[in-house]
N, C-alpha and C. Protein backbone atom coordinates (compact mmCIF):
# COMPACT_ATOMS: atom_id res chain seq x y z
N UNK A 1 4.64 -0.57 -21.12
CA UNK A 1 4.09 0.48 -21.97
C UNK A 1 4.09 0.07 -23.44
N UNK A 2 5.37 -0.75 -23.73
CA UNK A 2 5.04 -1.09 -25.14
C UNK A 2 5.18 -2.43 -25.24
N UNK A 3 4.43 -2.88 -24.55
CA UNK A 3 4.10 -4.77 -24.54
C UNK A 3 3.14 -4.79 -25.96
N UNK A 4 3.35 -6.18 -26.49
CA UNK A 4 3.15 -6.58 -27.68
C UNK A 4 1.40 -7.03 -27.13
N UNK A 5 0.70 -6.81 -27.97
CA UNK A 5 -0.69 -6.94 -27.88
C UNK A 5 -0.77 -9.13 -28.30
N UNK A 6 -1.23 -9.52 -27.20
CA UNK A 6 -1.74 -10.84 -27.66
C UNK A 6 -2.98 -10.87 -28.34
N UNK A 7 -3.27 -11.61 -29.68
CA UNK A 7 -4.68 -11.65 -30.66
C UNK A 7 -5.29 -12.53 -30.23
N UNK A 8 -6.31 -11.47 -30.30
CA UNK A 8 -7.84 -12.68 -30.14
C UNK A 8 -8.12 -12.63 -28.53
N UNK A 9 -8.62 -14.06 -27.73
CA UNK A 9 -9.39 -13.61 -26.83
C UNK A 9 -8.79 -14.71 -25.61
N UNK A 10 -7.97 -13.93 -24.72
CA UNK A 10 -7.42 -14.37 -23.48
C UNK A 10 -7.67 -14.61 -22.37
N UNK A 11 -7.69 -15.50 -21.20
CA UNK A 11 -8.08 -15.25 -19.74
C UNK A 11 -6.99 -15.22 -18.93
N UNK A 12 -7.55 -15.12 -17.78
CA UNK A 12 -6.42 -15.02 -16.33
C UNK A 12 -5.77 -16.67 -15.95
N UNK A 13 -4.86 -17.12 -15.93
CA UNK A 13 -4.61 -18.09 -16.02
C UNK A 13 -4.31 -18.59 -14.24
N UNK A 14 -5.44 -17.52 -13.46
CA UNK A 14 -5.00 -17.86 -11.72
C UNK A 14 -5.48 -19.06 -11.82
N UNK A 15 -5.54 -19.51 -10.66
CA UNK A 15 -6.03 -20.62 -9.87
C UNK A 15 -6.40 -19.98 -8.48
N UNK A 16 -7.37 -21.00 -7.40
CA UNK A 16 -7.31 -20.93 -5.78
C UNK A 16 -7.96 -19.35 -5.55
N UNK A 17 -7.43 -18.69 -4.72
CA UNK A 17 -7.93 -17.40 -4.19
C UNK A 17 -6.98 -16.33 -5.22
N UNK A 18 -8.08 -15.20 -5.16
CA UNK A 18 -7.54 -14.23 -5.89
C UNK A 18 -7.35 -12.92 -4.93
N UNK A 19 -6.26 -12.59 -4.44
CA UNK A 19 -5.75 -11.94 -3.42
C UNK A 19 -5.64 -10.37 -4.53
N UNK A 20 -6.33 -8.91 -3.71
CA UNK A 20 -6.30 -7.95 -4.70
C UNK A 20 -6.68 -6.76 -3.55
N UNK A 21 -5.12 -5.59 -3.04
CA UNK A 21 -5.79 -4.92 -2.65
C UNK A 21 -5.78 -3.52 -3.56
N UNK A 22 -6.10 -2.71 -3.10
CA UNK A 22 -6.60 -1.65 -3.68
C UNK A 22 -5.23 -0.37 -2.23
N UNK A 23 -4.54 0.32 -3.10
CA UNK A 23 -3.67 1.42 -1.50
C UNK A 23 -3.22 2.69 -2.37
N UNK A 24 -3.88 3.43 -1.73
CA UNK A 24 -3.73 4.54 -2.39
C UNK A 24 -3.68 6.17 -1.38
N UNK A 25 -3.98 7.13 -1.55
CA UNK A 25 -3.52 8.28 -1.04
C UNK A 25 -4.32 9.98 -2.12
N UNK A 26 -5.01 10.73 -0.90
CA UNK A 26 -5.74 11.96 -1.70
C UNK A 26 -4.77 12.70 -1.03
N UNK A 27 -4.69 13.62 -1.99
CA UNK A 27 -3.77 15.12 -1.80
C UNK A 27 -5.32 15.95 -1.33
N UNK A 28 -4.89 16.47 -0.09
CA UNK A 28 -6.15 17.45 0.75
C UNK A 28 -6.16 18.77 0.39
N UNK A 29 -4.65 18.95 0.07
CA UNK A 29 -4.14 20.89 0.46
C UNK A 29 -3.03 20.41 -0.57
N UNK A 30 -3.38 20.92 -1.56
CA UNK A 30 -2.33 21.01 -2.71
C UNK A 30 -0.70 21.33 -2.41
N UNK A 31 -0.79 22.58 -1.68
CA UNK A 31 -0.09 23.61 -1.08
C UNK A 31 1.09 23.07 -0.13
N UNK A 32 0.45 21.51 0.95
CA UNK A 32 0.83 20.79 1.59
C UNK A 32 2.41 19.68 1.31
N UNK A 33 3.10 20.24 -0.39
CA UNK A 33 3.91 19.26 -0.49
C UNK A 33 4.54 18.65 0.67
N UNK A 34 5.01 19.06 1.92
CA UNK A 34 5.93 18.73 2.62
C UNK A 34 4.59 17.28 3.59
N UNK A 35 3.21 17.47 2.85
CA UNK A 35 3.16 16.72 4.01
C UNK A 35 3.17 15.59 2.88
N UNK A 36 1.97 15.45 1.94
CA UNK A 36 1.75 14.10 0.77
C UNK A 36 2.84 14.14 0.25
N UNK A 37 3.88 15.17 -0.17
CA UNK A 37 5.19 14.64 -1.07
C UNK A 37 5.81 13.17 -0.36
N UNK A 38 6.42 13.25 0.62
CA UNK A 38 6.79 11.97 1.24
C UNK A 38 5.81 10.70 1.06
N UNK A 39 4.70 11.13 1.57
CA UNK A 39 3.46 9.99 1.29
C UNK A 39 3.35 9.06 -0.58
N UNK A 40 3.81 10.21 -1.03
CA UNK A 40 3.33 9.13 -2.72
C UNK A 40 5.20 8.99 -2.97
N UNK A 41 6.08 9.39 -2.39
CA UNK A 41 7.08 8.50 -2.36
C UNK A 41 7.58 7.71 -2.25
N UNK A 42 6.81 7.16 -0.61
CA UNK A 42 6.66 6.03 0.62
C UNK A 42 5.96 4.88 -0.54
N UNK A 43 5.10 5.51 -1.17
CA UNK A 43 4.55 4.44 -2.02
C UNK A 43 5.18 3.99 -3.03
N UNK A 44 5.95 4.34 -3.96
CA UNK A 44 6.55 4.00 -4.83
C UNK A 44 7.92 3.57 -3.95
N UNK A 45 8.50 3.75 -3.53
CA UNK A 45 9.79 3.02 -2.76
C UNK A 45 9.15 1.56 -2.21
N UNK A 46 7.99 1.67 -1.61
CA UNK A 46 7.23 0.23 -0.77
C UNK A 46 7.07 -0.89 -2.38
N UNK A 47 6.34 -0.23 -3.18
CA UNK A 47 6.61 -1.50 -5.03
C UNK A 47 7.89 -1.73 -5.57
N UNK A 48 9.10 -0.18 -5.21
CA UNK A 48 10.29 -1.16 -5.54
C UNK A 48 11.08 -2.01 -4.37
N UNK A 49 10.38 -2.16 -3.51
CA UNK A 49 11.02 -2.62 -2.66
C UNK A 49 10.39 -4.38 -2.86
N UNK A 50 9.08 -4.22 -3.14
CA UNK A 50 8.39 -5.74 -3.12
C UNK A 50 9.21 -5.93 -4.78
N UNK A 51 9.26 -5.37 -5.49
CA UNK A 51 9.37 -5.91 -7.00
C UNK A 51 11.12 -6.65 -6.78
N UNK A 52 11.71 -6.14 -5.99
CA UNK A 52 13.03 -6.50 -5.57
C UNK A 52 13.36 -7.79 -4.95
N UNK A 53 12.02 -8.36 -3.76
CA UNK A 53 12.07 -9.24 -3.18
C UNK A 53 10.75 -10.21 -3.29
N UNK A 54 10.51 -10.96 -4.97
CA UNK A 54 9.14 -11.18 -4.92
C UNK A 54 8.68 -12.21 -4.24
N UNK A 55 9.98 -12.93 -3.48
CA UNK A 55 9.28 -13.90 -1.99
C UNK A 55 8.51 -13.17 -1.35
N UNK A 56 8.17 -12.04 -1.27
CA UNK A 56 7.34 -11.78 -0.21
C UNK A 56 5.64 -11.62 -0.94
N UNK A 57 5.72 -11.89 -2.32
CA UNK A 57 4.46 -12.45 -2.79
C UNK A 57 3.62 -11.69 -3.29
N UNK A 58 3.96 -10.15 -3.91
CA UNK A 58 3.38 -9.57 -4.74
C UNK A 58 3.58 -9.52 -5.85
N UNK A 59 2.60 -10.01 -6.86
CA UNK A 59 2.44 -10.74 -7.99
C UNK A 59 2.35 -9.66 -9.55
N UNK A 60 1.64 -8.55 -9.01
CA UNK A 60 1.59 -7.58 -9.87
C UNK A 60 0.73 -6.53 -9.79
N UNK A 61 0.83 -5.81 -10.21
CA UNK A 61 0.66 -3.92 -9.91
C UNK A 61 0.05 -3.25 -10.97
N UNK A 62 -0.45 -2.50 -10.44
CA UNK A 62 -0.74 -1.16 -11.79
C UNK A 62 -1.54 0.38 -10.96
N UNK A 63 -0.31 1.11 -11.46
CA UNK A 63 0.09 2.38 -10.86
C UNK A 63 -1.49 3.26 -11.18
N UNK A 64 -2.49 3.62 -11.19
CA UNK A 64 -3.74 4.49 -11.10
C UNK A 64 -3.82 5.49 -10.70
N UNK A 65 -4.75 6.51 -11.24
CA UNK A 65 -5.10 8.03 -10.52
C UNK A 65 -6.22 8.34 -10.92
N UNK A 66 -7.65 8.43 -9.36
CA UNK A 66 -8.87 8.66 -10.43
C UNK A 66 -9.16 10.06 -10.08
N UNK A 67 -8.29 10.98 -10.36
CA UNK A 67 -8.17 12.39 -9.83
C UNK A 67 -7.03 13.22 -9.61
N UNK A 68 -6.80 14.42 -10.30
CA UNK A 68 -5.92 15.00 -10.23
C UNK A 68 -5.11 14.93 -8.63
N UNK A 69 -6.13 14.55 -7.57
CA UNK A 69 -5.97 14.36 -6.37
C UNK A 69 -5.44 13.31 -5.42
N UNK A 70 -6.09 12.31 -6.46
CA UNK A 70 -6.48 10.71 -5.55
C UNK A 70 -5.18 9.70 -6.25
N UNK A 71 -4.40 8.98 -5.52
CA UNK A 71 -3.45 8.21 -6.67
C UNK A 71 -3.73 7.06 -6.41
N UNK A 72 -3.49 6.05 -6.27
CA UNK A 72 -3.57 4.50 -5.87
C UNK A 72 -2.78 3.21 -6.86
N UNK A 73 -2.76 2.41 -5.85
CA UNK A 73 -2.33 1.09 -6.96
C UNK A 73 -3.08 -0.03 -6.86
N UNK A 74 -3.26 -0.55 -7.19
CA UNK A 74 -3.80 -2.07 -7.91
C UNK A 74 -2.96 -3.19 -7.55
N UNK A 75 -3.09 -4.13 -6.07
CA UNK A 75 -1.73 -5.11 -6.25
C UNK A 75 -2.49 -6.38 -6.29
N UNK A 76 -1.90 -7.27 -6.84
CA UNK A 76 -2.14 -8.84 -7.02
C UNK A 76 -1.26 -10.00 -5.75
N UNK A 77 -1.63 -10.17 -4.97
CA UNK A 77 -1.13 -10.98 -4.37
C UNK A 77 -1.18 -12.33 -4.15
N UNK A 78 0.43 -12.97 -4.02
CA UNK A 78 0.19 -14.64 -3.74
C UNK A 78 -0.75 -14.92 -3.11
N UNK A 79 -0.53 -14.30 -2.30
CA UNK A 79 -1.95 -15.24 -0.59
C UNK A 79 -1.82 -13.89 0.14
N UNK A 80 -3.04 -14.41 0.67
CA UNK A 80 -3.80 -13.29 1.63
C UNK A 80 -2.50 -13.18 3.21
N UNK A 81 -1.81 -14.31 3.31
CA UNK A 81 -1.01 -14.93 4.16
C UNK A 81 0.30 -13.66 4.07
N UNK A 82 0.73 -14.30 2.90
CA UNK A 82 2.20 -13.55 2.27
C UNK A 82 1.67 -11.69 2.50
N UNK A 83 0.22 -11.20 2.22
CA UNK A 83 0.13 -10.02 2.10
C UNK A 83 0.34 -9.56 3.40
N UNK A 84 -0.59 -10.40 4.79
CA UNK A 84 -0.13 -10.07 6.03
C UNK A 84 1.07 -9.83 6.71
N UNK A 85 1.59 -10.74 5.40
CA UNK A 85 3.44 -10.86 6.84
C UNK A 85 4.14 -9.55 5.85
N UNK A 86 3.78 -9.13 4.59
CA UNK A 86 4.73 -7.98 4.47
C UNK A 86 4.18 -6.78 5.03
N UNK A 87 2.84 -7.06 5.79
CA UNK A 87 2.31 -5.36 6.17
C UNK A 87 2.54 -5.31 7.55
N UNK A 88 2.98 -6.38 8.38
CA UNK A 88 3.63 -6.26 9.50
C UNK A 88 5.13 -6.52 9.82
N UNK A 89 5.78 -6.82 8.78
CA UNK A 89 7.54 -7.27 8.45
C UNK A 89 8.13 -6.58 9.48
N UNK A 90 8.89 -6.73 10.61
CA UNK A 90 9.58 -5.59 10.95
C UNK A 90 10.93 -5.02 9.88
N UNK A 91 11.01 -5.66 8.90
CA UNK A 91 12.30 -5.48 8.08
C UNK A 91 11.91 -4.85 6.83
N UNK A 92 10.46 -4.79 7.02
CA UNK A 92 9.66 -4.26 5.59
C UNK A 92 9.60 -2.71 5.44
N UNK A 93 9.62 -1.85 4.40
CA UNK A 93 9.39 -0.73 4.47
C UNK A 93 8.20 -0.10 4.59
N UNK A 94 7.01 -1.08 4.26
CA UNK A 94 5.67 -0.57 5.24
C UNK A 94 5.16 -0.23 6.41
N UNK A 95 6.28 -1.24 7.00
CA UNK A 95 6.14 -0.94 8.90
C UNK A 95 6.71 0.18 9.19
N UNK A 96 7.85 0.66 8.43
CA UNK A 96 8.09 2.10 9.15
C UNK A 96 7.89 3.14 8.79
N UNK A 97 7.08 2.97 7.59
CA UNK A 97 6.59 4.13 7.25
C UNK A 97 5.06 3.94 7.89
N UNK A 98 4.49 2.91 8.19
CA UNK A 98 3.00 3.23 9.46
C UNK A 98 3.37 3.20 10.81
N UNK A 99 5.05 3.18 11.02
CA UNK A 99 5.43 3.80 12.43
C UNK A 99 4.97 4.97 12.60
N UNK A 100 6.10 5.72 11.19
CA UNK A 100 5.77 7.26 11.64
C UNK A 100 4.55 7.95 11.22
N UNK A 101 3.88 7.35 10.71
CA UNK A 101 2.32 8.30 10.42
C UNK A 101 1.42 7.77 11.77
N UNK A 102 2.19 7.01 12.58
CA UNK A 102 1.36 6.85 13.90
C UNK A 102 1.69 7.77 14.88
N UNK A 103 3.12 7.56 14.92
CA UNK A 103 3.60 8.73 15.60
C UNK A 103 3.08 9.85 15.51
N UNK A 104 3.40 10.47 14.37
CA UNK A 104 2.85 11.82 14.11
C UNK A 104 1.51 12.06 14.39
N UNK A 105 0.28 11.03 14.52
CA UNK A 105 -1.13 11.13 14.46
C UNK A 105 -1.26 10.83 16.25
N UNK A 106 -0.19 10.11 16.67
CA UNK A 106 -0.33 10.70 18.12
C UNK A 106 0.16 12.07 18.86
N UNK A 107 1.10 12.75 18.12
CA UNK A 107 1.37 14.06 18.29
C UNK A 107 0.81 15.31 17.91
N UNK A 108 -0.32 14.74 16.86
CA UNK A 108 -1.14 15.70 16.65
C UNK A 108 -0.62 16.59 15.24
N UNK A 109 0.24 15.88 15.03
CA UNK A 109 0.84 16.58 13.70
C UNK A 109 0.24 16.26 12.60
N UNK A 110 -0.53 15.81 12.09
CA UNK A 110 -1.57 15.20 10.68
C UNK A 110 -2.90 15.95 10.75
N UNK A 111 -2.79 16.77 9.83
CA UNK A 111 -3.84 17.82 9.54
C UNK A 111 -4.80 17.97 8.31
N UNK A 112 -4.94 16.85 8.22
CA UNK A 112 -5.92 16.68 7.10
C UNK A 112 -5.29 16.93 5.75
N UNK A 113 -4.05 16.78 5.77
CA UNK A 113 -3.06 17.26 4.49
C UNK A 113 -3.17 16.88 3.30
N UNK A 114 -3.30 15.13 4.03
CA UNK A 114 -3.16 13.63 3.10
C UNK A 114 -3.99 13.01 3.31
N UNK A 115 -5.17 12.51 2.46
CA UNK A 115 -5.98 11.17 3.10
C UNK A 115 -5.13 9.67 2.76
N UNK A 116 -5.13 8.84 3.41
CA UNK A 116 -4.82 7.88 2.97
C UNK A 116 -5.89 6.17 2.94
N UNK A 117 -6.01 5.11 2.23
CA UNK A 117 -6.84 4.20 2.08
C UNK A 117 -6.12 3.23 1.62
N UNK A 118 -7.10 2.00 2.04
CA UNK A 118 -7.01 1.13 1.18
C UNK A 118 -8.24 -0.50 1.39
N UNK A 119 -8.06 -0.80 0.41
CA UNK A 119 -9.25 -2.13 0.27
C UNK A 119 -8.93 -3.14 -0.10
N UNK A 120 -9.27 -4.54 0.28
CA UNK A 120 -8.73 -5.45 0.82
C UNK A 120 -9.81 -6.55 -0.09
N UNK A 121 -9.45 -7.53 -1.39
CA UNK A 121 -10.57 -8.32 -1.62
C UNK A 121 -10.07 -9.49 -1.92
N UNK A 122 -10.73 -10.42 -1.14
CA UNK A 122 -10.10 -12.22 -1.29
C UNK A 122 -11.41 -12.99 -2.17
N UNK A 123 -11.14 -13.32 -3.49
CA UNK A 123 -11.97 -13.57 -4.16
C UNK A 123 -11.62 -15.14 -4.02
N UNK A 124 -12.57 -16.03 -3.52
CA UNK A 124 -12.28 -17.45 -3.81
C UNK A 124 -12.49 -18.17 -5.31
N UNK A 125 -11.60 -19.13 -5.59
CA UNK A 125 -11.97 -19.59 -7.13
C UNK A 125 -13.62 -19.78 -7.05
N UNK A 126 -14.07 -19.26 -8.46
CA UNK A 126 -15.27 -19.49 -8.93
C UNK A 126 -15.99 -18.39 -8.40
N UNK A 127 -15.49 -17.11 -8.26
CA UNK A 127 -16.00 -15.90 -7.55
C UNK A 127 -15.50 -14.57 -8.58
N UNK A 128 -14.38 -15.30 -9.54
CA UNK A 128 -13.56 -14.09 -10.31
C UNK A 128 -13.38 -14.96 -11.44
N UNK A 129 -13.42 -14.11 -12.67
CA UNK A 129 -13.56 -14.24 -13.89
C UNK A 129 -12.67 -13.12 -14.97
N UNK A 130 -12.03 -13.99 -15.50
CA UNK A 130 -11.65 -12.66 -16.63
C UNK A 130 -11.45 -12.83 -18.22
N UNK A 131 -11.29 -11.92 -19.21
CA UNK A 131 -11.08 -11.93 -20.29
C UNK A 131 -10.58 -10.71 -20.82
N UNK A 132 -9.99 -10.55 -21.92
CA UNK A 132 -8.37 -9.95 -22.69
C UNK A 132 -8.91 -9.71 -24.40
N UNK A 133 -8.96 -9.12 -25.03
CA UNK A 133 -8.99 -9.12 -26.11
C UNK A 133 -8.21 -8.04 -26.63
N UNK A 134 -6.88 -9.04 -27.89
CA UNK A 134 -6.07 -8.17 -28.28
C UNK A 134 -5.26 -7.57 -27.57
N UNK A 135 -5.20 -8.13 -25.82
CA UNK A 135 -4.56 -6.89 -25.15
C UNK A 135 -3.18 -7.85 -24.82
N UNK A 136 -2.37 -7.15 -24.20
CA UNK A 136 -1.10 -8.08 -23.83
C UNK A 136 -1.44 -8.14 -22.10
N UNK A 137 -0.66 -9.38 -21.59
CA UNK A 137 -1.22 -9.03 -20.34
C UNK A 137 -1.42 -8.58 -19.04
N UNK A 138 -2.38 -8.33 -18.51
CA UNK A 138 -2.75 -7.17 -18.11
C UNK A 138 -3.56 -7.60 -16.67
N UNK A 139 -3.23 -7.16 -15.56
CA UNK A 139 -3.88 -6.82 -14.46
C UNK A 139 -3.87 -8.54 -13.58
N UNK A 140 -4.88 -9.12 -13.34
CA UNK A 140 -4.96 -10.73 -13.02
C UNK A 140 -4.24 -11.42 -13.83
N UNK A 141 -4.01 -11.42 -15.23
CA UNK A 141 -3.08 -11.87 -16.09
C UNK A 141 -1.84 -11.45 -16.26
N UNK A 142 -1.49 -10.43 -15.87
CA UNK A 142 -0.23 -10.45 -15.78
C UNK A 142 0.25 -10.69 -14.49
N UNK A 143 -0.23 -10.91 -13.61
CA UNK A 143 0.01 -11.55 -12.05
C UNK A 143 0.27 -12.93 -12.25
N UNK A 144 -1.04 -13.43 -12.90
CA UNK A 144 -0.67 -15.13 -12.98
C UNK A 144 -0.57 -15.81 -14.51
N UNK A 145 -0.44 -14.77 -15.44
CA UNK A 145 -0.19 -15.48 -16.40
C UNK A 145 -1.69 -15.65 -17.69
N UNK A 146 -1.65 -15.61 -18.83
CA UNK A 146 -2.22 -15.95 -19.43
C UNK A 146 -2.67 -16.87 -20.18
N UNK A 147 -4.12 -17.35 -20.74
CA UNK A 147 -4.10 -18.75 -21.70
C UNK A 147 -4.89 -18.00 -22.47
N UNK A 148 -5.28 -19.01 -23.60
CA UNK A 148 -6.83 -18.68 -24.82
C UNK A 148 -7.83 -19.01 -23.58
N UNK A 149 -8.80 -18.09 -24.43
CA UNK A 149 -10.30 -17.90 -23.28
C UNK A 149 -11.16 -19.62 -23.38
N UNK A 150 -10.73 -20.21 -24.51
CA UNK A 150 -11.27 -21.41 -24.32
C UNK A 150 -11.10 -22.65 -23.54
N UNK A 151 -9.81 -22.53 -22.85
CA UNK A 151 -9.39 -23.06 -21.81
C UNK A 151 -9.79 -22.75 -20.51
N UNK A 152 -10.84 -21.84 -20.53
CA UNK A 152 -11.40 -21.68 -19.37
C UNK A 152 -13.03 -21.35 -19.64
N UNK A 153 -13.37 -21.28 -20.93
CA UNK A 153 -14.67 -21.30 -21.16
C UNK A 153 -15.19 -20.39 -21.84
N UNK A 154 -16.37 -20.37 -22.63
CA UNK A 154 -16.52 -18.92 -24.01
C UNK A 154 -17.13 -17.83 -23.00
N UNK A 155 -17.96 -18.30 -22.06
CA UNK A 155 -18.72 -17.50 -21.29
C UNK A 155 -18.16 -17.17 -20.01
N UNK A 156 -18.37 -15.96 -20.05
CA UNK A 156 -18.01 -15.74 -18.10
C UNK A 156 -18.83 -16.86 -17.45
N UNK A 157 -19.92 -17.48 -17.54
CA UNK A 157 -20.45 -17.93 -16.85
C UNK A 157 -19.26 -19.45 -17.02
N UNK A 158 -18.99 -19.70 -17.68
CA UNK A 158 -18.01 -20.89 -17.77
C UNK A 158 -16.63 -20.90 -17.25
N UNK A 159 -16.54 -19.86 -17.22
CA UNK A 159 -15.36 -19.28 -16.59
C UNK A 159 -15.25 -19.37 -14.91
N UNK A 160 -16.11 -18.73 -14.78
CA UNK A 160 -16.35 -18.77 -13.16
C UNK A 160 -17.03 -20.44 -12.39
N UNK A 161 -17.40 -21.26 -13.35
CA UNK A 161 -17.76 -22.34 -13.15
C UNK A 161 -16.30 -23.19 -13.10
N UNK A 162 -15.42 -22.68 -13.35
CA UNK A 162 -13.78 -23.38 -13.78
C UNK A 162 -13.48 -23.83 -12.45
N UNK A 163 -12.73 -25.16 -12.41
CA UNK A 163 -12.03 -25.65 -10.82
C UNK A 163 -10.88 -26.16 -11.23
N UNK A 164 -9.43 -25.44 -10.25
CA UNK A 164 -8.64 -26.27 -11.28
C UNK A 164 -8.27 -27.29 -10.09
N UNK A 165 -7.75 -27.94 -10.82
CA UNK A 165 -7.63 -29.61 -10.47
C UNK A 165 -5.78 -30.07 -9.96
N UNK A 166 -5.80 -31.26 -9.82
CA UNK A 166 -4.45 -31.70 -9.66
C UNK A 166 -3.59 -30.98 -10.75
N UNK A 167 -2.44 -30.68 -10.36
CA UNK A 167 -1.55 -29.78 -11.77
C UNK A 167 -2.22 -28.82 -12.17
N UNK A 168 -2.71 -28.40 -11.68
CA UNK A 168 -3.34 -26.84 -11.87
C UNK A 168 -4.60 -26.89 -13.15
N UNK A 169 -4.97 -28.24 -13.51
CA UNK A 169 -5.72 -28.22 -15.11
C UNK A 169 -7.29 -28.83 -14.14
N UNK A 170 -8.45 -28.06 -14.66
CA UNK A 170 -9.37 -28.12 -14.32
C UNK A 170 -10.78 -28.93 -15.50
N UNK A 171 -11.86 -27.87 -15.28
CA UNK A 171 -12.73 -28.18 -15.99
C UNK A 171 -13.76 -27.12 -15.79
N UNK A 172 -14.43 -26.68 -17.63
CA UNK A 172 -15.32 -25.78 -17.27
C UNK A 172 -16.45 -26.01 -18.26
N UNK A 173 -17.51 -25.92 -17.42
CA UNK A 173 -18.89 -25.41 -18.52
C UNK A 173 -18.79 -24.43 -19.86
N UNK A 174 -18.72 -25.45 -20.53
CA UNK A 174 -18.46 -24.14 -22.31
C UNK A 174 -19.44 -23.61 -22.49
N UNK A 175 -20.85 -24.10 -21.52
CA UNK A 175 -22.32 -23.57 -22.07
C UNK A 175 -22.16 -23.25 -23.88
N UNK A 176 -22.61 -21.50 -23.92
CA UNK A 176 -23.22 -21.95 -25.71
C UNK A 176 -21.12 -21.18 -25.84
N UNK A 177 -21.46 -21.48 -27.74
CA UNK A 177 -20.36 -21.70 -27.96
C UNK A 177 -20.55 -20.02 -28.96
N UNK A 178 -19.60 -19.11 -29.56
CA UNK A 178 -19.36 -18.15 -30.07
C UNK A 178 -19.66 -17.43 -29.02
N UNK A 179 -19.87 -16.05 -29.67
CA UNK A 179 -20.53 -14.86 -29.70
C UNK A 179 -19.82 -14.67 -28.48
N UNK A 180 -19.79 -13.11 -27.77
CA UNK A 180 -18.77 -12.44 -26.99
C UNK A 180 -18.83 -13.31 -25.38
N UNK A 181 -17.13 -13.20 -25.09
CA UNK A 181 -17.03 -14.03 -23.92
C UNK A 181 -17.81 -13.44 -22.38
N UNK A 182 -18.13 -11.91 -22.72
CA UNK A 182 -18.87 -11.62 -21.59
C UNK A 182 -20.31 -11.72 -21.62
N UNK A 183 -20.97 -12.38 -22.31
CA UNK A 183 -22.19 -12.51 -22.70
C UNK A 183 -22.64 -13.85 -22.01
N UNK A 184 -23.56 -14.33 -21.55
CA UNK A 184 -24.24 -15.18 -21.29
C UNK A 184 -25.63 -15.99 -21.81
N UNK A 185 -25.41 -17.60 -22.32
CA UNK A 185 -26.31 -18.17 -22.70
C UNK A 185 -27.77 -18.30 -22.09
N UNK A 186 -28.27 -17.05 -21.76
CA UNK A 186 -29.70 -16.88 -20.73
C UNK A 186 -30.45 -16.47 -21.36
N UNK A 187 -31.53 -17.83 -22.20
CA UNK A 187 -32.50 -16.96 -22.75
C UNK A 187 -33.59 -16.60 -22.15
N UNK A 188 -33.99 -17.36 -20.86
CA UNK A 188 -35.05 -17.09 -19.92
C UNK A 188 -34.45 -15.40 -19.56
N UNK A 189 -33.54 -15.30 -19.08
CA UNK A 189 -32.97 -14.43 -18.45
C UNK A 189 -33.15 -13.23 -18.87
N UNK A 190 -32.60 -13.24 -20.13
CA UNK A 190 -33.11 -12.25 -21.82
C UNK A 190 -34.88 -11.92 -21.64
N UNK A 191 -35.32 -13.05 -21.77
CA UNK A 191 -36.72 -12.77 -21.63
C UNK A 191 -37.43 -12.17 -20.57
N UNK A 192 -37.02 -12.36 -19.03
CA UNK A 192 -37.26 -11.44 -17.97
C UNK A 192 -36.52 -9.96 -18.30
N UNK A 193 -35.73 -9.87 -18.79
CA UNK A 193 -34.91 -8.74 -18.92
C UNK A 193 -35.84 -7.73 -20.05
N UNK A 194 -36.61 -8.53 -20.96
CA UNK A 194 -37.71 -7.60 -22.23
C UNK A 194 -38.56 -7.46 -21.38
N UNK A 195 -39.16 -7.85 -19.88
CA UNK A 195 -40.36 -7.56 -19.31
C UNK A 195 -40.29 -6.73 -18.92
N UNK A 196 -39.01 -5.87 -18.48
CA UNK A 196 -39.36 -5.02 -17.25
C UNK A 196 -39.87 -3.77 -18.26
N UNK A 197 -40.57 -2.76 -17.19
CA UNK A 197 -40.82 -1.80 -17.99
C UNK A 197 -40.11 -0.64 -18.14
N UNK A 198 -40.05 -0.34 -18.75
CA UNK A 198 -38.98 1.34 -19.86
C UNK A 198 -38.56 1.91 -19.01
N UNK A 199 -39.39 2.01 -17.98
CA UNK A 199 -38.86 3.51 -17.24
C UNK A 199 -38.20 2.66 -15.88
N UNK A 200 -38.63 1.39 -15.38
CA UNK A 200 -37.57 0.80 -14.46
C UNK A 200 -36.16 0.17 -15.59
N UNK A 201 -36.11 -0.20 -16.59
CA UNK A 201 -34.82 -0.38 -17.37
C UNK A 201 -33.90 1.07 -17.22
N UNK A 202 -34.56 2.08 -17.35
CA UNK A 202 -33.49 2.84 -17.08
C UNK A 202 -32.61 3.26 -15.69
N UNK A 203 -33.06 2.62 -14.59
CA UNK A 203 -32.33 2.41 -13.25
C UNK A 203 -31.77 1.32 -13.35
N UNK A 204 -31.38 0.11 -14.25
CA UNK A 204 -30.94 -0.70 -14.00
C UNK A 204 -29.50 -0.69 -14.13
């Protein structure tokens, strides 16, 4: 909450696959504490439980709510590998808390109280891209760490062109040089982009 802001303009310092799921939980029936109260508990006990044991390879978090209703988290994971073996652990606290919401959903006891979700995305290098300005770090960067954005390229497009190499040090297309890191050196691109007409630009 009160991390020191890094200046100027930062990237994600991953490498390899970028492991990222998305687990979260809607309150159905407000009214229902006895059923979601346990449910957004289960969740916060399951992050201090990984933040406790980070062999099991969750890298970093961030707690979300896009609704007075809906809560979710944001996790960063080592490997898609490490994420499997803690969601089936028998020693893990995820497995028994999707014991008993099985149980109960075979007994007929789950009544639309709680929704629960989640989403699952394995980004291979050169598929994910990031950048930081002024911020301390944050989200993919604070999972794996941060560098200056020029070590990985001015442009997203240079960025995502990045491979890292033996010792983790790669190589990237700097394409053009200034002007904002999410911007791209496309002037053809620019120029198809002035063709279209007014009223299809505004669906775009």
């Amino acid at each position: 909450m009160f991390a020191k802001p890094t200046p100027g303009y930062t990237t994600a310092a991953a490498t390899g696959d970028a492991v990222v799921l998305l687990i979260g939980m809607r309150i159905n029936r407000f009214w229902a504490v006895h059923h979601w109260g346990p449910v957004f508990f289960a969740m916060l006990r399951m992050l201090y439980e990984l933040a406790k044991q980070p062999e099991r390879g969750l890298r970093g978090r961030i707690l979300l709510t896009a609704s007075p209703r809906t809560y979710y988290v944001v996790q960063y994971w080592e490997s898609k590998e490490k994420l499997y073996a803690y969601a089936s652990a028998p020693d893990g606290f995820h497995h028994t808390v999707w014991g008993i919401a099985n149980r109960k959903l075979r007994e007929g006891r789950l009544r639309q109280h709680v929704g629960l979700w989640h989403e699952t995305y394995m980004a291979p290098e050169g598929a994910y891209e990031s950048v930081y300005f002024d911020m301390p770090p944050f989200g993919l960067a604070a999972a794996h760490g941060s560098l200056p954005v020029e070590s990985r390229g001015k442009s997203a497009r240079a960025r995502l062109a990045f491979r890292s190499g033996a010792g983790g040090e790669g190589k990237a297309d700097e394409g053009a040089s200034g002007g904002c890191p999410l911007a791209e050196a496309a002037p053809v691109e620019a120029a198809q982009a002035e063709a279209v007409p007014a009223k299809e630009k505004r669906l775009i």
